[in-house]
C-alpha atoms as a PDB file:
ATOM      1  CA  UNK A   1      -5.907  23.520 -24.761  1.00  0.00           C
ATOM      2  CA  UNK A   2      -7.409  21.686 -27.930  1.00  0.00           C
ATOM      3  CA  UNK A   3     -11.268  20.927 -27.996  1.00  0.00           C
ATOM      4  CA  UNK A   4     -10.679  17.143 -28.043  1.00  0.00           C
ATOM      5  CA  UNK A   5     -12.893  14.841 -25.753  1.00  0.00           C
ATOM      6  CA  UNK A   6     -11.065  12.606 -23.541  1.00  0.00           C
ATOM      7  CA  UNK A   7     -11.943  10.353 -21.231  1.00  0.00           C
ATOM      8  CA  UNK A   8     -10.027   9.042 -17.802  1.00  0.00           C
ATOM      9  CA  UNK A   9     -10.411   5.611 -17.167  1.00  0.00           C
ATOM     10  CA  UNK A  10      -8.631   5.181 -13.442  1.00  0.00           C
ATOM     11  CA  UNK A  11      -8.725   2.310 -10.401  1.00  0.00           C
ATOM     12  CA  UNK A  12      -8.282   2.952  -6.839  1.00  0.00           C
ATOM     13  CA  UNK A  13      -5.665   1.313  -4.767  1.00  0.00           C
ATOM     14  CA  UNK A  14      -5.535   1.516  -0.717  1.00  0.00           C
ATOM     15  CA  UNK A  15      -2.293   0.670   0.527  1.00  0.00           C
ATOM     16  CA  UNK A  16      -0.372   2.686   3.388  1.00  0.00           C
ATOM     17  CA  UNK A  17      -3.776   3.500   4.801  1.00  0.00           C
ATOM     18  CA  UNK A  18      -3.688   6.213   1.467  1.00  0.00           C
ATOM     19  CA  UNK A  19      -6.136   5.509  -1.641  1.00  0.00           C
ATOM     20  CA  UNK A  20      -3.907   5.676  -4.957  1.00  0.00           C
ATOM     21  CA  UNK A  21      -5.491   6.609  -7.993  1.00  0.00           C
ATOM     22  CA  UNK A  22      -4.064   5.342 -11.028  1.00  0.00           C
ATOM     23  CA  UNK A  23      -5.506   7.276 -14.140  1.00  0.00           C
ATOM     24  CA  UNK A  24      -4.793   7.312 -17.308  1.00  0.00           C
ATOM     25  CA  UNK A  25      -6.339   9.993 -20.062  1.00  0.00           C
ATOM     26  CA  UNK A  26      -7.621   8.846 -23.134  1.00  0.00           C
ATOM     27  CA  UNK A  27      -9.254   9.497 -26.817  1.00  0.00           C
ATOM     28  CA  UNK A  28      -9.694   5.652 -27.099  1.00  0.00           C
ATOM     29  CA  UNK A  29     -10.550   4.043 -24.531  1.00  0.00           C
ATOM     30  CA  UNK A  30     -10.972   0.364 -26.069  1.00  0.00           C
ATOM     31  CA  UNK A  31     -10.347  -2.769 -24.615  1.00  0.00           C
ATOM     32  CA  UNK A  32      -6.808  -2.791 -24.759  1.00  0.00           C
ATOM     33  CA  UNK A  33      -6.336   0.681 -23.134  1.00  0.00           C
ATOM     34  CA  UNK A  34      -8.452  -0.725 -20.881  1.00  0.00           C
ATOM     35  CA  UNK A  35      -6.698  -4.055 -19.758  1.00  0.00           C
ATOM     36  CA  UNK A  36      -3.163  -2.033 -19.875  1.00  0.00           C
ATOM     37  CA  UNK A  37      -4.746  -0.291 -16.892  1.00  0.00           C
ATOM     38  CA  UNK A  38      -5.420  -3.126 -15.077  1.00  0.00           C
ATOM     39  CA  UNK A  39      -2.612  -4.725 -15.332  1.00  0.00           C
ATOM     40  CA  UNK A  40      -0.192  -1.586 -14.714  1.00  0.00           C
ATOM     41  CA  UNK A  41      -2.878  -1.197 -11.358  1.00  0.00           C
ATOM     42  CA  UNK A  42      -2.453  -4.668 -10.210  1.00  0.00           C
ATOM     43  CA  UNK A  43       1.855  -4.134 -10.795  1.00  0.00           C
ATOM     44  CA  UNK A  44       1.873  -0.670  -9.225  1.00  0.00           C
ATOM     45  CA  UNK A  45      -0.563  -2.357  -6.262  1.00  0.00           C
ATOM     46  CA  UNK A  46       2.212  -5.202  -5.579  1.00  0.00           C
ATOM     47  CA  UNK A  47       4.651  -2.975  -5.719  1.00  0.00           C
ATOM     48  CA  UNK A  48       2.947  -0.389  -2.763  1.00  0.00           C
ATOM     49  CA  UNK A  49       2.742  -3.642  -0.770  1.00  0.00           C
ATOM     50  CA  UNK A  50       6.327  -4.470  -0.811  1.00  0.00           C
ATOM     51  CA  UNK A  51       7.228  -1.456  -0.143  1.00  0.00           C
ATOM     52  CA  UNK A  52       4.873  -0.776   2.996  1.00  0.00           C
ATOM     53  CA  UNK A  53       6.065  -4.217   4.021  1.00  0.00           C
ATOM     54  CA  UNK A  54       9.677  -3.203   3.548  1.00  0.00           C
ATOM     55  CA  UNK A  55       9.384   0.545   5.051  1.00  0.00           C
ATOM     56  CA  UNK A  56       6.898  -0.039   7.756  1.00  0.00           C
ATOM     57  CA  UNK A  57       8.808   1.351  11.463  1.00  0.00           C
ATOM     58  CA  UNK A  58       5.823  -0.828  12.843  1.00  0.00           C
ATOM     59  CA  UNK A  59       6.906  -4.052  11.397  1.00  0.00           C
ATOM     60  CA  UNK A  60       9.948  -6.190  13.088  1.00  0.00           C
ATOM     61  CA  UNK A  61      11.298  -7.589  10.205  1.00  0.00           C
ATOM     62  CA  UNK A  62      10.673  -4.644   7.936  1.00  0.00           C
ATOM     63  CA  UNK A  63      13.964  -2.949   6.444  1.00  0.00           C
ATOM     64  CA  UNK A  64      13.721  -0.001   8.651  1.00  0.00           C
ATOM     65  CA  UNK A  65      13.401  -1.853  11.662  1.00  0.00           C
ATOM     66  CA  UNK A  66      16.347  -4.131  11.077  1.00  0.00           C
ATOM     67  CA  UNK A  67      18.365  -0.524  10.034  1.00  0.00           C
ATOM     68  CA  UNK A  68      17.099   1.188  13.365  1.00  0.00           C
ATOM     69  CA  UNK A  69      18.219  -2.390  15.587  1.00  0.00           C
ATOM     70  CA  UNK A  70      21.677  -2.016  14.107  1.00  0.00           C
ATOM     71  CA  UNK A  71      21.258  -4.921  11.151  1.00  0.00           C
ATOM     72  CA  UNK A  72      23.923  -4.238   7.951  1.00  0.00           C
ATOM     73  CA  UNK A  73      21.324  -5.781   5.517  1.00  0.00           C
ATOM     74  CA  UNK A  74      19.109  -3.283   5.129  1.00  0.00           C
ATOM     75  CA  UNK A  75      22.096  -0.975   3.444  1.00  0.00           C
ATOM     76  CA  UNK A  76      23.912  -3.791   1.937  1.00  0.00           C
ATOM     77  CA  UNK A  77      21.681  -5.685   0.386  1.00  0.00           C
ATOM     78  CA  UNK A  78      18.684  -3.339  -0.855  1.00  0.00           C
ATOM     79  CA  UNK A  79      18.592  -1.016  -3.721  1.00  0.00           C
ATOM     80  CA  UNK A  80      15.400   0.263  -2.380  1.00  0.00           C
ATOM     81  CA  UNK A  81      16.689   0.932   1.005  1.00  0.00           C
ATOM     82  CA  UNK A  82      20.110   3.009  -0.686  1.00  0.00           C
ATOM     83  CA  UNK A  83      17.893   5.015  -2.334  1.00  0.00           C
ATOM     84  CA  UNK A  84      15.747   6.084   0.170  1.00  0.00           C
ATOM     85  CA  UNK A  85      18.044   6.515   2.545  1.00  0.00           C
ATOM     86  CA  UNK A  86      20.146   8.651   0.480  1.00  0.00           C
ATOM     87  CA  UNK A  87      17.351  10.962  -0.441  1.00  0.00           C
ATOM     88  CA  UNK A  88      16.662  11.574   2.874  1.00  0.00           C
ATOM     89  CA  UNK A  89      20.108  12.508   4.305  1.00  0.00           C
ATOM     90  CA  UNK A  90      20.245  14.647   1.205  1.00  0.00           C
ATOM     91  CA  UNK A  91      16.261  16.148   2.122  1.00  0.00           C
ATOM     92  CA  UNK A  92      17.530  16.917   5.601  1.00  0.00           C
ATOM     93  CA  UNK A  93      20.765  18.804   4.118  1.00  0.00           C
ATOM     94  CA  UNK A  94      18.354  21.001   1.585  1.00  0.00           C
ATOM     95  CA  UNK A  95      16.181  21.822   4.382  1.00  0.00           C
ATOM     96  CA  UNK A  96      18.745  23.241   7.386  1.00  0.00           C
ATOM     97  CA  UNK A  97      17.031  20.167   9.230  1.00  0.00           C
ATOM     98  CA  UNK A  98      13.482  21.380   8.918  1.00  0.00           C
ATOM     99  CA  UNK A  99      12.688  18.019   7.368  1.00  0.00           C
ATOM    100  CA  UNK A 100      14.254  15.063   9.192  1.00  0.00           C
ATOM    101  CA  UNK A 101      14.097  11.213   8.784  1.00  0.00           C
ATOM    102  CA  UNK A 102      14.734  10.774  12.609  1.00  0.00           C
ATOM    103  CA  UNK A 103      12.231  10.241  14.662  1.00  0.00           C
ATOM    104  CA  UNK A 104      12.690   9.865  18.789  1.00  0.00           C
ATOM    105  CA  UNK A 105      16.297   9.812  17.790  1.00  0.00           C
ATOM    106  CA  UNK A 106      16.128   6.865  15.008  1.00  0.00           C
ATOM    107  CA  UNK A 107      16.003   6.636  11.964  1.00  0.00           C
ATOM    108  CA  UNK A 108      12.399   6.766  10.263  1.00  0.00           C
ATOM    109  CA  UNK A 109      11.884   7.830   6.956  1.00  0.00           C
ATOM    110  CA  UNK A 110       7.977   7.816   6.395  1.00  0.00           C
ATOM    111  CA  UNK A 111       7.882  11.677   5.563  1.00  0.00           C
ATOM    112  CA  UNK A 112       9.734  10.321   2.051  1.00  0.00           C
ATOM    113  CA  UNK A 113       8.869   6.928   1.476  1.00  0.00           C
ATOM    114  CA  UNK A 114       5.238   8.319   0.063  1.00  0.00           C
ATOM    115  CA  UNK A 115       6.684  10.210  -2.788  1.00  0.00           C
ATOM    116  CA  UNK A 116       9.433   8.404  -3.478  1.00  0.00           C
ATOM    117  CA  UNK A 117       6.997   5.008  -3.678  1.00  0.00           C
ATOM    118  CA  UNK A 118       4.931   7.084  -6.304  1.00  0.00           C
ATOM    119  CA  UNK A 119       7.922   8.254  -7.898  1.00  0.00           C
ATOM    120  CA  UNK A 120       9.076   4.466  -8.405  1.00  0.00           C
ATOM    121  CA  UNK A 121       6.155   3.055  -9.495  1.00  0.00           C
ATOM    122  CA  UNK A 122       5.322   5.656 -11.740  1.00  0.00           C
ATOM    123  CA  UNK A 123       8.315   5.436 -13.549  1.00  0.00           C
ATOM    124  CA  UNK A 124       8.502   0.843 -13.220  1.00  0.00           C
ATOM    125  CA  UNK A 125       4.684   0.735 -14.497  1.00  0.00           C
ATOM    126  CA  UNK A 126       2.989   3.548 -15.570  1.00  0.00           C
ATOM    127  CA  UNK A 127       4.994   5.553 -18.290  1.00  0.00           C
ATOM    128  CA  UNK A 128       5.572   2.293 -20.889  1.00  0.00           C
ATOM    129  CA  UNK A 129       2.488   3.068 -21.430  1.00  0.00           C
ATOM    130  CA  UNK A 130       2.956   6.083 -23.511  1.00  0.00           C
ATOM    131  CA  UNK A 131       4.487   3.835 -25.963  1.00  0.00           C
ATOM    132  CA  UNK A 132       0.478   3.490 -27.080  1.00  0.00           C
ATOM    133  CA  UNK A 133      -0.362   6.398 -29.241  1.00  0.00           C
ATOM    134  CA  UNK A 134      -3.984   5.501 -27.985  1.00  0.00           C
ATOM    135  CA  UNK A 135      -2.891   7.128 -24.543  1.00  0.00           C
ATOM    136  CA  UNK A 136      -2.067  10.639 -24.202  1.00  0.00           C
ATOM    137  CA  UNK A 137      -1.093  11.244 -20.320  1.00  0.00           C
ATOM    138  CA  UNK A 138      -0.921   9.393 -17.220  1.00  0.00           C
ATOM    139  CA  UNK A 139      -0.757  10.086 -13.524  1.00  0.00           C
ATOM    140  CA  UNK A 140      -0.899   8.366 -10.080  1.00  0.00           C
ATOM    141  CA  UNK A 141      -2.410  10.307  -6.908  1.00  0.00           C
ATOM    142  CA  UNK A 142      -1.508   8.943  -3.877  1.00  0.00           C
ATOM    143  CA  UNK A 143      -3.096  11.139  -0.996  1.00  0.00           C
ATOM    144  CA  UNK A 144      -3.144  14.327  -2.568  1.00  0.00           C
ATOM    145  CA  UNK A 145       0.039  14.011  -3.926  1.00  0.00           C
ATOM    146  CA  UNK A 146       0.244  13.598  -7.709  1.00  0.00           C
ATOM    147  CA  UNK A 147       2.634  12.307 -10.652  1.00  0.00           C
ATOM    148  CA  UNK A 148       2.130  13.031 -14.162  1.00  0.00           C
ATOM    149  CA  UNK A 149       2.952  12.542 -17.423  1.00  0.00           C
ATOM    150  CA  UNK A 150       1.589  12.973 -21.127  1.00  0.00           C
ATOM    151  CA  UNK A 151       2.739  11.763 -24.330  1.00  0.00           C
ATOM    152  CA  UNK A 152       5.662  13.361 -25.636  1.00  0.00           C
ATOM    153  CA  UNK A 153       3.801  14.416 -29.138  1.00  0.00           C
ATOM    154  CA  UNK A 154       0.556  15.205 -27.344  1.00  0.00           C
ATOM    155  CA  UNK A 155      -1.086  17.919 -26.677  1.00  0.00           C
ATOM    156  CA  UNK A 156      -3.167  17.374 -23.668  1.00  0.00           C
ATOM    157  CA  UNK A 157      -2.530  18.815 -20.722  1.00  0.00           C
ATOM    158  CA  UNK A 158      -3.624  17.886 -16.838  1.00  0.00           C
ATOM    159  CA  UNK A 159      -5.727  19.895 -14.730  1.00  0.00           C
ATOM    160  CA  UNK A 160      -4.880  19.931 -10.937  1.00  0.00           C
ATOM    161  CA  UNK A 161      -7.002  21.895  -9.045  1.00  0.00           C
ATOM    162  CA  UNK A 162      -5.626  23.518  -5.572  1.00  0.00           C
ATOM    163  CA  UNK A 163      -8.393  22.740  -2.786  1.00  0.00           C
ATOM    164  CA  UNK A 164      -9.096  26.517  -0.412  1.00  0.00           C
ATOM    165  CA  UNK A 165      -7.873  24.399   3.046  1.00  0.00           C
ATOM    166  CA  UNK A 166     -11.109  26.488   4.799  1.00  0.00           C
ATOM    167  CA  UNK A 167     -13.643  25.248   1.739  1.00  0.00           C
ATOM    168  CA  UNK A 168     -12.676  21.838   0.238  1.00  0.00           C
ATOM    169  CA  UNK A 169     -15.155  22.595  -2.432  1.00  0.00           C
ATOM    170  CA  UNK A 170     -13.631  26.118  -3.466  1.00  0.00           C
ATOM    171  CA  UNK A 171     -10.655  25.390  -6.048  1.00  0.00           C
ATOM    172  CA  UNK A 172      -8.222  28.552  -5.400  1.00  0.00           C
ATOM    173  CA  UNK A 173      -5.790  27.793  -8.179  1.00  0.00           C
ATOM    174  CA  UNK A 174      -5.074  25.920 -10.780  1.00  0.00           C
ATOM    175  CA  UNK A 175      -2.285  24.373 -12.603  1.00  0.00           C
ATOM    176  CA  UNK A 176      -1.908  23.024 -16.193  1.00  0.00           C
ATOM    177  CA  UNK A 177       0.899  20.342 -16.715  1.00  0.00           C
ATOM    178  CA  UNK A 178       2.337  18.236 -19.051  1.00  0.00           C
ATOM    179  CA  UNK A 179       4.906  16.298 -16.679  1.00  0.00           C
ATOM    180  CA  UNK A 180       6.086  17.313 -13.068  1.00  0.00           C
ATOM    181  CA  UNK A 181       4.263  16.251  -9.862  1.00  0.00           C
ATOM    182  CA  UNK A 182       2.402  17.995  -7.339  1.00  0.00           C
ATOM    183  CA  UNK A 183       2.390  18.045  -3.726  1.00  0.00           C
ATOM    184  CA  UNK A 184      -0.037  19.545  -1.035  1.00  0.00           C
ATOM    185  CA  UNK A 185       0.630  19.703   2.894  1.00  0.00           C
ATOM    186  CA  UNK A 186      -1.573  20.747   5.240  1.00  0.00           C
ATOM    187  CA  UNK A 187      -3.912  19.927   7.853  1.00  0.00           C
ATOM    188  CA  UNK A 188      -7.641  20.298   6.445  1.00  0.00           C
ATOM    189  CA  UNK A 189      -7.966  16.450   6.006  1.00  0.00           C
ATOM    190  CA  UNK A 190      -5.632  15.369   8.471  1.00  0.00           C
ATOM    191  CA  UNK A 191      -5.626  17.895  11.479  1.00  0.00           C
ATOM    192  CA  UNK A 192      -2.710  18.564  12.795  1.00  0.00           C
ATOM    193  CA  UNK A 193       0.209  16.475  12.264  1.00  0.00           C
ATOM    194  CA  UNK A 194       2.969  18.235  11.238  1.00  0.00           C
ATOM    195  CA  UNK A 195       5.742  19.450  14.012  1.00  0.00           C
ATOM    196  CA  UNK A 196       5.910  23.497  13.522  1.00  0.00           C
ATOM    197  CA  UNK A 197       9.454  25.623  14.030  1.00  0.00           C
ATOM    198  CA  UNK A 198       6.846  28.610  16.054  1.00  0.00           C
ATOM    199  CA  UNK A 199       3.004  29.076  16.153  1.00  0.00           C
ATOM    200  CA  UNK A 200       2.991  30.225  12.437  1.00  0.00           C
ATOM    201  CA  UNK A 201      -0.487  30.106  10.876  1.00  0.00           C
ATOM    202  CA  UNK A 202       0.319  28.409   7.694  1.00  0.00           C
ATOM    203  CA  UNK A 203      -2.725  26.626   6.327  1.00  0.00           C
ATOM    204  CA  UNK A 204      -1.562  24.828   3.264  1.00  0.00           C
ATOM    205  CA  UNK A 205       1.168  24.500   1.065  1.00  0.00           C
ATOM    206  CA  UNK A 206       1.258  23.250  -2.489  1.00  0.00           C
ATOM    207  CA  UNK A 207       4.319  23.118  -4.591  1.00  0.00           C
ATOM    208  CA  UNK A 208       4.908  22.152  -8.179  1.00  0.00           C
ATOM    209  CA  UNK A 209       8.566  20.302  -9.153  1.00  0.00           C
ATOM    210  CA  UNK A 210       9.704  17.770 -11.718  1.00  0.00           C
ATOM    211  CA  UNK A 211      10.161  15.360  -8.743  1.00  0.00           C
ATOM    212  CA  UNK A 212       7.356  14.695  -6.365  1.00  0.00           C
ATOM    213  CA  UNK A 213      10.314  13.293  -3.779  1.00  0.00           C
ATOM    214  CA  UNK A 214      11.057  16.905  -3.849  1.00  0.00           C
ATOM    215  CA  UNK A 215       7.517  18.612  -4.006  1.00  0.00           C
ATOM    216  CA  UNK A 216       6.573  16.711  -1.172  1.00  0.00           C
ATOM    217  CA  UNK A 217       9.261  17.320   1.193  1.00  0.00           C
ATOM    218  CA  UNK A 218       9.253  21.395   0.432  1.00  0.00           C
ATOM    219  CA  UNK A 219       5.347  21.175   0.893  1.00  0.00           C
ATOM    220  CA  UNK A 220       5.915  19.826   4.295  1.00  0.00           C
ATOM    221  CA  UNK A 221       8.672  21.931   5.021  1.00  0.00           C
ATOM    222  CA  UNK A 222       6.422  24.985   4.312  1.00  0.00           C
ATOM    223  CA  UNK A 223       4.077  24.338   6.769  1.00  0.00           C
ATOM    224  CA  UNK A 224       6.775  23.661   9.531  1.00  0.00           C
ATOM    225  CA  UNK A 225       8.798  26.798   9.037  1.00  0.00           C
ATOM    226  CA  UNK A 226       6.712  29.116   8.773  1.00  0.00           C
ATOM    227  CA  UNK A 227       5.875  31.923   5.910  1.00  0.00           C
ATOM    228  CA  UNK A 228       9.395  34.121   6.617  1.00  0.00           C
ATOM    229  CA  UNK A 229      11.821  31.580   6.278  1.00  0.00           C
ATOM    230  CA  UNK A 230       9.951  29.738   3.699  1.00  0.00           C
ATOM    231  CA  UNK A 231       9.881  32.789   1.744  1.00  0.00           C
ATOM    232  CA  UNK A 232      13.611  32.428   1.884  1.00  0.00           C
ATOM    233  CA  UNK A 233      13.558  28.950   1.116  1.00  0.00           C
ATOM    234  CA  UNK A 234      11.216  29.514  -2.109  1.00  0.00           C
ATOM    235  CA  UNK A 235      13.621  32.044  -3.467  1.00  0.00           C
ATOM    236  CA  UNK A 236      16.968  29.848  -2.322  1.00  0.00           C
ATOM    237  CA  UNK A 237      15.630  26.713  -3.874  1.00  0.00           C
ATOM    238  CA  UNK A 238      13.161  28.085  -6.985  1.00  0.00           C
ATOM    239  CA  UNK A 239      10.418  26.944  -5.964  1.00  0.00           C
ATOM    240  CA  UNK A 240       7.158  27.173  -7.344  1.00  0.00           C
ATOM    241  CA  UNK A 241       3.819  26.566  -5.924  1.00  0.00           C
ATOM    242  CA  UNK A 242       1.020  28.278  -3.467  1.00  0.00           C
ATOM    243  CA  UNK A 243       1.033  29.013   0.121  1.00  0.00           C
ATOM    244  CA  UNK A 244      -1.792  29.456   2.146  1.00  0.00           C
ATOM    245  CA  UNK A 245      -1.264  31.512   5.651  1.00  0.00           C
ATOM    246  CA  UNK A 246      -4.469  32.067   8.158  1.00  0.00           C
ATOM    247  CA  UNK A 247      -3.003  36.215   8.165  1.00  0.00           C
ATOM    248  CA  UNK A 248      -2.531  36.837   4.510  1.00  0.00           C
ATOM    249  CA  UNK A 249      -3.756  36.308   0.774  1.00  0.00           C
ATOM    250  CA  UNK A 250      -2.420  33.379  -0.618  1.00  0.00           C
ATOM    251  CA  UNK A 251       1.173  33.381  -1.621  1.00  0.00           C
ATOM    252  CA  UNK A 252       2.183  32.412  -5.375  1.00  0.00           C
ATOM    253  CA  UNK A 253       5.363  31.610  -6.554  1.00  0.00           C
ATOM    254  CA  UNK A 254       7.226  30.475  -9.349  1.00  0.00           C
ATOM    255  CA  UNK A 255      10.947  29.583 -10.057  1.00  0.00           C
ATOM    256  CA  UNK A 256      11.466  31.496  -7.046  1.00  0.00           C
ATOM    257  CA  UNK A 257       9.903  34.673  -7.601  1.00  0.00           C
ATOM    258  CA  UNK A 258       6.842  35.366  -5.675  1.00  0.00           C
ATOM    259  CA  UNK A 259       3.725  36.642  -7.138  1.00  0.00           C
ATOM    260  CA  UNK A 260       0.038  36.810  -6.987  1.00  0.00           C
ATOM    261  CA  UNK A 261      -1.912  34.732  -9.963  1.00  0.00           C
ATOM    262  CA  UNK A 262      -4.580  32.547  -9.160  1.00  0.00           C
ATOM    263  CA  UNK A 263      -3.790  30.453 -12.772  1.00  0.00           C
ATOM    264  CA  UNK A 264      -0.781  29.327 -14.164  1.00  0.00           C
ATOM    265  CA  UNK A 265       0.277  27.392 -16.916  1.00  0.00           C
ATOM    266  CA  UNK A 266       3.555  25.830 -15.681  1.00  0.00           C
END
């Protein structure tokens, strides 16, 4: 890490019912750095919309609701819809059914669409902006769950700090990225909403990936199985991240191989 001072200009989006932070870091921050924020914001904010609109199992004439009445459109006629559809079959393969897009026997993929909306956006709005050699990394945080990027000839580096689920104010660990995305599942802000295999006592679960899709669903899955068969599952898959069980220290991991370090530098 160099000694430069940056600065992190970022606007706040709520759609979903989830705040998004769009955040850019910066040497510069001038006017144009400035207004290339706004605008990507007020793209990636359209964008969420469309895609709650589209996604929504609450909504009649949303995409998933015409799917889950029987309606050929949805698969036909929608990019969108492919993908996520796709990724979820293939999520629910990965996971020996841990994570599933069905919910009361039809077909609901909210567990993915988060990420995945992230993911798109990201990639639609936010990276052309390291084209500007004013702007050295950016990221978009979308409940806790983060994508990031930094210029390719850049040093910097992002901070994300790993909340202690029983002391929001305690950071337990620590990771310094370049690119990847990172995803955290648990119940400290939430309260219970995940559906658990047994009564495990898994707190939190954190894991770092090159996809957030991906992050997000193994963070979830983590909670739900349980620490001895996601202890499989972390050295199956090479996984890296944290886990946090009520009965033992935390649990680090990376690339599959479990550890204890409260600091990495992925």
């Amino acid at each position: 890490m160099n000694n430069e001072k940056y600065y992190f200009p970022n606007h706040v989006i709520n759609q979903m019912n989830i705040p998004f932070t769009v955040k850019l870091a910066t040497r510069f921050p001038d006017d144009i750095v400035m207004e290339q924020l706004k605008v990507a914001t007020e793209n990636i904010d359209e964008a969420l919309h469309q895609i709650d609109l589209d996604f929504s199992p609450f909504r009649y004439d949303s995409l998933v609701s015409k799917y889950q009445r029987g309606e050929e459109g949805p698969m036909m006629d929608s990019e969108n819809f492919q993908s996520v559809y796709a990724q979820s079959i293939l999520a629910e393969q990965m996971t020996d059914s841990i994570f599933t897009p069905y919910f009361a026997g039809r077909y609901d993929p909210t567990g993915l669409v988060k990420g995945w909306a992230i993911e798109k956006t990201f990639d639609e709005f936010l990276k052309p902006l390291l084209k500007d050699t004013k702007i050295e990394g950016i990221s978009l945080n979308g409940g806790g769950d983060i994508k990031l990027a930094t210029r390719q000839d850049s040093d910097f580096r992002w901070g994300i700090g790993i909340e202690n689920p029983d002391d929001l104010q305690e950071i337990i660990a620590t990771y310094y990225l370049k690119n990847g995305a990172v995803a955290t599942s648990g119940n400290s802000k939430r309260g219970e909403h995940i559906i658990r295999m047994n009564q495990n006592q898994v707190e939190q679960v954190t894991v770092v990936s090159n996809s957030l899709v991906d992050a997000d669903i193994w963070a979830t899955v983590g909670i739900s199985a349980g620490i001895n068969k996601f202890s499989q599952m972390i050295n199956e898959n090479y996984l890296s991240g944290i886990l946090i069980d009520k009965n033992h220290e935390p649990l680090n991991f990376s690339e599959g191989l479990i550890a204890n370090a409260q600091e990495t530098s992925l």
